[in-house]
N, C-alpha and C. Protein backbone atom coordinates (compact mmCIF):
# COMPACT_ATOMS: atom_id res chain seq x y z
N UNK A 1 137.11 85.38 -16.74
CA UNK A 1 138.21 86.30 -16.95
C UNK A 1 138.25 87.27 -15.78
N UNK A 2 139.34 87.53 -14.87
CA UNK A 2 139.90 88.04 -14.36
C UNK A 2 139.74 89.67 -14.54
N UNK A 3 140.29 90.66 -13.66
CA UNK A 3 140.47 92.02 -13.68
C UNK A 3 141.32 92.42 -12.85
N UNK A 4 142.34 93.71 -13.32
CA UNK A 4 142.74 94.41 -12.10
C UNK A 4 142.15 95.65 -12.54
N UNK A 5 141.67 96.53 -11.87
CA UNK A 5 140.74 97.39 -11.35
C UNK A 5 141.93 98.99 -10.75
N UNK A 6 141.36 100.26 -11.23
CA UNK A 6 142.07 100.95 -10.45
C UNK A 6 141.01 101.77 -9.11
N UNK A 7 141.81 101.65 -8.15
CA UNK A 7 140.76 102.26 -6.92
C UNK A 7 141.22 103.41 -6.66
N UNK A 8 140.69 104.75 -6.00
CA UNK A 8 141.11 106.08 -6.38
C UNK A 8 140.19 106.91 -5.48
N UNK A 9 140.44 107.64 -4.76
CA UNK A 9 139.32 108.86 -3.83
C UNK A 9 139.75 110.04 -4.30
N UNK A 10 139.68 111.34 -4.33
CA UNK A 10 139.54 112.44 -4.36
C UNK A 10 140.19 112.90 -2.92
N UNK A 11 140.74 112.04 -2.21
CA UNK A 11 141.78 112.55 -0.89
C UNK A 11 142.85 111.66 -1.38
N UNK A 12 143.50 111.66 -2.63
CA UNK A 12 144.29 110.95 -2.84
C UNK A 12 144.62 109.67 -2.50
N UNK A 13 143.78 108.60 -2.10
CA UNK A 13 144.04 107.45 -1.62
C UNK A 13 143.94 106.53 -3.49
N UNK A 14 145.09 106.02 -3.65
CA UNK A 14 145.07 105.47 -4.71
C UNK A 14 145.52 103.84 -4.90
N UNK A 15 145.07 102.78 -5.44
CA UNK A 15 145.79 101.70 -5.44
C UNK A 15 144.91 100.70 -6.70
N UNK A 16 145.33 99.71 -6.96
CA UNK A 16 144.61 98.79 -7.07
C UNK A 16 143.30 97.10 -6.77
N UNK A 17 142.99 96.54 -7.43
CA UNK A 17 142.07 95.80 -6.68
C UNK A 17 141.62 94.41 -8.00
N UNK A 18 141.86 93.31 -7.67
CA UNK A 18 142.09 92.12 -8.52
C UNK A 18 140.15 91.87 -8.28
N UNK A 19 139.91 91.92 -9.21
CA UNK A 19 138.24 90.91 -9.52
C UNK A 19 137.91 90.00 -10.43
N UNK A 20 137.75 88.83 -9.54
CA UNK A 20 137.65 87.35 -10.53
C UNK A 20 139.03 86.59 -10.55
N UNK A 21 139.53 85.87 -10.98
CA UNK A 21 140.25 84.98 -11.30
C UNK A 21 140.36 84.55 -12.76
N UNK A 22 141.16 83.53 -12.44
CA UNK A 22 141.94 83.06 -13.80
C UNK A 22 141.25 82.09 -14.00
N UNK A 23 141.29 81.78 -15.76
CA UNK A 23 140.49 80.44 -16.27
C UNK A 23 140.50 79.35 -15.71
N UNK A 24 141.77 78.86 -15.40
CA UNK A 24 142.30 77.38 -14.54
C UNK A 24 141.67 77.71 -13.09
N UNK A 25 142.17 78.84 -12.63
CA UNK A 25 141.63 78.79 -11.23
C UNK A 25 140.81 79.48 -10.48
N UNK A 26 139.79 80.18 -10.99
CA UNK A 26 138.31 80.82 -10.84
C UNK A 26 137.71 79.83 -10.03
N UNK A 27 137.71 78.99 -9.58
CA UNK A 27 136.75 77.65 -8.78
C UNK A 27 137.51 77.66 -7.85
N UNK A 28 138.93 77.97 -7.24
CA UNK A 28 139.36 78.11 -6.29
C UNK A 28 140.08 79.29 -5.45
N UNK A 29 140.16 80.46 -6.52
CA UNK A 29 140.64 81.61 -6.09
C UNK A 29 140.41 82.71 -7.02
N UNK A 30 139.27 83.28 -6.37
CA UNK A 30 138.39 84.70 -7.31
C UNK A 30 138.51 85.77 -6.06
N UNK A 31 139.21 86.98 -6.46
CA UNK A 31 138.79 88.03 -5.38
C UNK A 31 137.68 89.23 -5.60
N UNK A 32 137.67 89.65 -4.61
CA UNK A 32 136.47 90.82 -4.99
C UNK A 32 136.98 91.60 -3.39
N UNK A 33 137.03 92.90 -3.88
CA UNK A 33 137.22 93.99 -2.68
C UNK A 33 135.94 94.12 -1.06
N UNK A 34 136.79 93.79 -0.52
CA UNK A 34 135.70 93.87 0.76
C UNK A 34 136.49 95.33 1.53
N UNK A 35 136.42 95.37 2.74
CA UNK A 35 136.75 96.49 3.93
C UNK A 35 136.60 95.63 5.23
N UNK A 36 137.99 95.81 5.35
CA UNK A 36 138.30 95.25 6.53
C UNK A 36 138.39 96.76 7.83
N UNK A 37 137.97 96.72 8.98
CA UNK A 37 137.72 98.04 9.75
C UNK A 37 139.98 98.21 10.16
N UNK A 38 140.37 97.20 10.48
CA UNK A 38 141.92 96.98 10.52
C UNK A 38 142.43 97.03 9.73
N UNK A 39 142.19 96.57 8.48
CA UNK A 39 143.40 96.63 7.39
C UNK A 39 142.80 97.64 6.03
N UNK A 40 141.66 98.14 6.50
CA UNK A 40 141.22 98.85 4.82
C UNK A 40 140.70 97.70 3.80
N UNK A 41 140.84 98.61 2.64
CA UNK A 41 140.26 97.66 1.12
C UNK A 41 141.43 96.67 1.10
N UNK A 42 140.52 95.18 1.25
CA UNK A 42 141.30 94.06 1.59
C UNK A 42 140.51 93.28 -0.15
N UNK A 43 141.41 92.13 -0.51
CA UNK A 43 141.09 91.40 -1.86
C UNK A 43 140.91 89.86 -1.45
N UNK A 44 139.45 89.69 -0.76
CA UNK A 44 139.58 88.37 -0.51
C UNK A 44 138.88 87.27 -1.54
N UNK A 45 139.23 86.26 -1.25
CA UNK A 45 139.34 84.90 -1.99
C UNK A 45 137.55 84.75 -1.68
N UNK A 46 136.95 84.83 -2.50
CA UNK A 46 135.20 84.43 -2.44
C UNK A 46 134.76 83.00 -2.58
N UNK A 47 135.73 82.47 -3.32
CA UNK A 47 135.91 80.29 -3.12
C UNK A 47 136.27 80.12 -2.23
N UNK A 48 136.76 80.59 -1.21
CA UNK A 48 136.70 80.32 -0.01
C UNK A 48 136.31 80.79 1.15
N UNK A 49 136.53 81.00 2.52
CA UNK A 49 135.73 81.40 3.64
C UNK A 49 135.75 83.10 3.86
N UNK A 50 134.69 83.48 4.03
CA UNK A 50 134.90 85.19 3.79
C UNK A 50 135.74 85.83 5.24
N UNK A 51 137.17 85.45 4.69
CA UNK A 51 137.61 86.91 5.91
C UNK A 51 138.89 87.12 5.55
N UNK A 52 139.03 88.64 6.58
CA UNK A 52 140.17 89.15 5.62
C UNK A 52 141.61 88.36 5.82
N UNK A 53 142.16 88.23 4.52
CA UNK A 53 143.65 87.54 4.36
C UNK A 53 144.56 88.26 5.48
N UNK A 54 144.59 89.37 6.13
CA UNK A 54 145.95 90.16 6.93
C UNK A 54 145.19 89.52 8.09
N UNK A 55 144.28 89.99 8.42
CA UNK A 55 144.31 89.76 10.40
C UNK A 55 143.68 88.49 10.52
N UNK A 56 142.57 87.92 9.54
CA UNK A 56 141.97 86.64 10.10
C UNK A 56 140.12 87.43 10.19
N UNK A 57 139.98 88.41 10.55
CA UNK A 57 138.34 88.71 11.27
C UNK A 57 137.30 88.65 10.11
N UNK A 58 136.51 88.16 10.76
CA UNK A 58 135.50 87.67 10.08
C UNK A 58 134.36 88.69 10.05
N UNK A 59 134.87 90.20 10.68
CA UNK A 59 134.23 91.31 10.78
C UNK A 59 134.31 92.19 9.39
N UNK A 60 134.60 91.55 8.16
CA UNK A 60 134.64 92.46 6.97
C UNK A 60 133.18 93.13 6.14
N UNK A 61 133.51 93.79 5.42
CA UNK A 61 132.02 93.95 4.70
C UNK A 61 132.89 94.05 3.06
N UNK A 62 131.63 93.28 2.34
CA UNK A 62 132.22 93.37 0.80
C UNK A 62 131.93 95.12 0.19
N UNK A 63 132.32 95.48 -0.54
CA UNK A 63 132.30 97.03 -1.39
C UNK A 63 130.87 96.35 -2.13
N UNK A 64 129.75 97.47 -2.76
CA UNK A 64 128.81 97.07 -3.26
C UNK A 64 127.81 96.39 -2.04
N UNK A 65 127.57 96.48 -1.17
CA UNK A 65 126.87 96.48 0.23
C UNK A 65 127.20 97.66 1.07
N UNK A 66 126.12 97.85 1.69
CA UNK A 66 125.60 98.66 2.85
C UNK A 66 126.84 98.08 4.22
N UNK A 67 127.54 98.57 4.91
CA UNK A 67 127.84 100.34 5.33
C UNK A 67 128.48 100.45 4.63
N UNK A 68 129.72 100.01 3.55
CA UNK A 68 130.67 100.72 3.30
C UNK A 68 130.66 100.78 1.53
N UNK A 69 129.22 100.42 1.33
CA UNK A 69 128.91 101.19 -0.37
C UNK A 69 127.19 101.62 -0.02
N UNK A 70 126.98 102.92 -1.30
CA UNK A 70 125.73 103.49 -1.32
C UNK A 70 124.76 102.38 -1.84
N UNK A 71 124.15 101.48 -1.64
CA UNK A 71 123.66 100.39 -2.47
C UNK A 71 122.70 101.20 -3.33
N UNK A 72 122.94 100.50 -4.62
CA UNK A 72 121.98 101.05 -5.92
C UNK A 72 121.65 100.05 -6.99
N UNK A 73 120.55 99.92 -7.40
CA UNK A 73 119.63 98.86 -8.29
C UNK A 73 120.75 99.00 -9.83
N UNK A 74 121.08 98.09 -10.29
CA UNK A 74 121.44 97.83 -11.28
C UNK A 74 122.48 97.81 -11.30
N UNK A 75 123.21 97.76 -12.38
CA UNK A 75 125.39 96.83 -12.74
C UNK A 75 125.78 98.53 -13.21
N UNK A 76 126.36 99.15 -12.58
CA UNK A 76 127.37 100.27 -12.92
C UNK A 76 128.30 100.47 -12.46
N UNK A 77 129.21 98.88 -12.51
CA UNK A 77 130.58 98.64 -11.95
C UNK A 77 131.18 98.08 -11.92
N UNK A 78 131.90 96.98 -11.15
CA UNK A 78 132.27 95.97 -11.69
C UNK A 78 131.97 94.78 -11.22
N UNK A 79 131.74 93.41 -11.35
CA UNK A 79 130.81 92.29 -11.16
C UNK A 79 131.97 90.75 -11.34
N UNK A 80 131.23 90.09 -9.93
CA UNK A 80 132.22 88.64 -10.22
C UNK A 80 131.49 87.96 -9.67
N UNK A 81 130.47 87.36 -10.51
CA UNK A 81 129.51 86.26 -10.00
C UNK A 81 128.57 86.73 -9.27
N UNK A 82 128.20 87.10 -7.74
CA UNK A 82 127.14 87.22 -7.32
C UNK A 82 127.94 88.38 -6.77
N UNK A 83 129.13 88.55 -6.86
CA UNK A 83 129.42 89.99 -6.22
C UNK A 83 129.34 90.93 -7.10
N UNK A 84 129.23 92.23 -6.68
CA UNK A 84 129.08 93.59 -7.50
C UNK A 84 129.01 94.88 -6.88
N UNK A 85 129.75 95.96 -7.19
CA UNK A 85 129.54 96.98 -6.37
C UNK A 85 129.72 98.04 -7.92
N UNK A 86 128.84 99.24 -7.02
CA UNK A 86 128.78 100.11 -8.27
C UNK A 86 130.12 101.05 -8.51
N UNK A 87 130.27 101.76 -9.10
CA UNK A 87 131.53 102.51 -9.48
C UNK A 87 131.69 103.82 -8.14
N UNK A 88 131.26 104.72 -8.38
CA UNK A 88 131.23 105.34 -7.48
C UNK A 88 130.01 105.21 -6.16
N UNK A 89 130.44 105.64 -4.85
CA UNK A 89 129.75 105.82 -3.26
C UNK A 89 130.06 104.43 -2.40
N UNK A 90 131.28 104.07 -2.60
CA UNK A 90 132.20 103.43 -1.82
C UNK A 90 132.93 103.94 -0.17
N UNK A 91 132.84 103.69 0.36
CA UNK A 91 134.02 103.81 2.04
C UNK A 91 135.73 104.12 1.22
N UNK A 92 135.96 105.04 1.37
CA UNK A 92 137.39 105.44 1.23
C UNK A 92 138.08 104.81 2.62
N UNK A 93 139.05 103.89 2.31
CA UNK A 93 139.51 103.60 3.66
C UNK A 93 140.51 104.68 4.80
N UNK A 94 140.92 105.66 3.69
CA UNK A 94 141.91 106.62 3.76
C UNK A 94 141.01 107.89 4.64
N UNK A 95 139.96 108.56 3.92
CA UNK A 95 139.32 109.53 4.95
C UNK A 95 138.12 109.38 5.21
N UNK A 96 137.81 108.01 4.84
CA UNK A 96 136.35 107.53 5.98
C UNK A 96 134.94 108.07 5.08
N UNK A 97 135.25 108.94 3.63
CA UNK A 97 134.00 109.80 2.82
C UNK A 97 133.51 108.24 2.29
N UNK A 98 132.48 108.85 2.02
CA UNK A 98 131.85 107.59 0.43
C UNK A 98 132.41 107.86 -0.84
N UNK A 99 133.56 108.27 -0.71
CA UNK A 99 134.01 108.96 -1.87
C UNK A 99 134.75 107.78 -3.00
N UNK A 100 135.34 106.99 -2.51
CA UNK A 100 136.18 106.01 -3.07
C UNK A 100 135.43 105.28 -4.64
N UNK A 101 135.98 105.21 -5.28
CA UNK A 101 135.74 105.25 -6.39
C UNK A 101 135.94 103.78 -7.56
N UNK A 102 135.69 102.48 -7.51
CA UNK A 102 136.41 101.37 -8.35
C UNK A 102 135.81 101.30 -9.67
N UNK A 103 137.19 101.33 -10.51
CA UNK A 103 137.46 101.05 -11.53
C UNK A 103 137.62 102.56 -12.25
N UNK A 104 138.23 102.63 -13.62
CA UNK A 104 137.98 101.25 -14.21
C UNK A 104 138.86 100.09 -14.65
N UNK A 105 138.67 99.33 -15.37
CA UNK A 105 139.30 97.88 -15.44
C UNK A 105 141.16 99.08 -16.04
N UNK A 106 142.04 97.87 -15.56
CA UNK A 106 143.41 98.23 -16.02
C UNK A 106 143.65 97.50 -16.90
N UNK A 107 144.02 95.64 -16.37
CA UNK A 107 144.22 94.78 -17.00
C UNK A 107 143.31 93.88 -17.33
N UNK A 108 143.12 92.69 -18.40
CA UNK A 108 142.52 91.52 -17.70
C UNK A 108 143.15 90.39 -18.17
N UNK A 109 143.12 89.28 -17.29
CA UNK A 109 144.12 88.48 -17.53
C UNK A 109 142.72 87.01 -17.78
N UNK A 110 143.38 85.84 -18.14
CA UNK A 110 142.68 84.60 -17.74
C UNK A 110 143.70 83.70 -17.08
């Protein structure tokens, strides 16, 4: 089961962010929030090759990893298979803090 996710900083940077996929098509198209240094919080496809959907670079980092999350032992966030990042001490793409914030869940779909 699927998620859309609300993403949110405290410098007003606000949007959303899709995690996991749909029942039928989870084996070929699951996203999970990475950071692209060009395009910001990008939603790429993890069944397939890791890079970001706008420019192509293969220079991204996923949210829930080191530089652009505080890494911390245990699930206090949201999770899609082997990906996971915690709720808050994220890369705000907007003013560059660790401030950025995911979730929580909006929708969930299958």
């Amino acid at each position: 089961m699927g998620q859309i996710i609300r993403v949110s900083c405290q410098c007003g940077f606000n949007t959303s962010a899709t995690i996991g996929g749909g029942m039928t098509t989870f084996k070929t198209d699951s996203s999970f929030p990475f950071y692209c240094e060009k395009d910001g919080l990008i939603e790429v496809n993890v069944q397939k090759e890791i890079i970001c959907p706008c420019c192509q670079s293969k220079d991204i980092y996923q949210y829930g990893k080191a530089p652009v999350s505080i890494e911390k032992e245990g699930y206090g966030g949201v999770q899609w298979g082997n990906y996971s990042a915690h709720r808050h001490g994220n890369l705000c793409p907007k003013c560059k803090k660790m401030t950025l914030e995911l979730g929580p869940s909006e929708i969930y779909f299958d």
